[in-house]
Every structure is written in structure tokens, then in C-alpha cells.
Protein backbone atom coordinates (compact mmCIF):
# COMPACT_ATOMS: atom_id res chain seq x y z
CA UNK A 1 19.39 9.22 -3.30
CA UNK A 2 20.46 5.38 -2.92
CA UNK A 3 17.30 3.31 -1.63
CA UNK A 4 18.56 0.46 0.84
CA UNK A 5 15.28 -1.48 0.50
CA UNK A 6 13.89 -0.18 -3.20
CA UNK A 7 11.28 -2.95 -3.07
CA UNK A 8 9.46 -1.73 0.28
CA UNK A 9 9.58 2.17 -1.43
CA UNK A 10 7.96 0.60 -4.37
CA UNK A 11 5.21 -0.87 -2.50
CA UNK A 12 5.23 1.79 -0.62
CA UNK A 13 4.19 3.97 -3.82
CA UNK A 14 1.90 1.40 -5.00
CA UNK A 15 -0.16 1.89 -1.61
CA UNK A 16 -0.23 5.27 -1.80
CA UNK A 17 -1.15 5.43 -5.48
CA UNK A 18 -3.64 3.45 -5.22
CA UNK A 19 -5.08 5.08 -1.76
CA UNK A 20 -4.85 8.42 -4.18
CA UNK A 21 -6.96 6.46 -6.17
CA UNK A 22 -9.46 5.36 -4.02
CA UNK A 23 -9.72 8.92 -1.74
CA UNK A 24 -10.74 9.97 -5.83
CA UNK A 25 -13.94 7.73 -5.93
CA UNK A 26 -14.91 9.46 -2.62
CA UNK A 27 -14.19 6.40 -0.10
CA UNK A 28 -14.04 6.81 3.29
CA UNK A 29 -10.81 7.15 5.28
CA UNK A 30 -12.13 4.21 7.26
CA UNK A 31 -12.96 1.54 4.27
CA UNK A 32 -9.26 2.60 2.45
CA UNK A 33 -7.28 2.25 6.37
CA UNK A 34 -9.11 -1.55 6.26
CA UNK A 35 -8.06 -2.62 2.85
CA UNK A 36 -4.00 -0.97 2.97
CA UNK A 37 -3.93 -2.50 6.40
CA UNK A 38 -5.29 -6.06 4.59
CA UNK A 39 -2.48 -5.88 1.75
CA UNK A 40 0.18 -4.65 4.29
CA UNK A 41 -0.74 -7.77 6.19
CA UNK A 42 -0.66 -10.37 3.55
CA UNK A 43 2.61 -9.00 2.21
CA UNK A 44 3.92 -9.89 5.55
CA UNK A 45 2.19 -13.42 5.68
CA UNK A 46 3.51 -13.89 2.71
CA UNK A 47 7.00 -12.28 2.71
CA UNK A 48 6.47 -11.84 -0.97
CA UNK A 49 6.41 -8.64 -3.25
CA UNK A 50 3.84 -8.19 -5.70
């Protein structure tokens, strides 16, 4: 499978990794929503992959 846009999968992947990681330590679906929805927003702002 060809991605079109293989930098937004890999962030993508990133996110959920480390979401996987965080659900691990026993956070709360609330606290990990607020911080992916933080990072989702500064990679807009900042148009910029890490």
C-alpha cells in the first residue's frame, strides 16, 4: 500500500504510540484527549513535522 501523505501516517503512529503509552501508566482518557489534541494543534500552528 502506497501512502499519499507518509508524513501525516507517521505522526499519526507517533500519537497513537505514545497514547498506548500513556493509557499504560493508567491516565485518564480525559488528560491523554487534552495533550494529543495540544500536539495536533501545534503541528498545525506550526505546519511543521517533528
Amino acid at each position: 500500500m502506497i501512502q499519499l501523505h507518509p508524513e501525516d501516517a507517521m505522526v499519526d503512529a507517533m500519537l497513537r504510540g505514545w497514547r498506548a503509552q500513556q493509557m499504560s501508566r493508567g491516565l485518564k482518557e480525559g488528560t491523554i484527549a487534552g495533550r494529543e489534541r495540544l500536539i495536533r494543534r501545534f503541528h498545525e500552528f506550526t505546519n511543521e513535522y517533528p
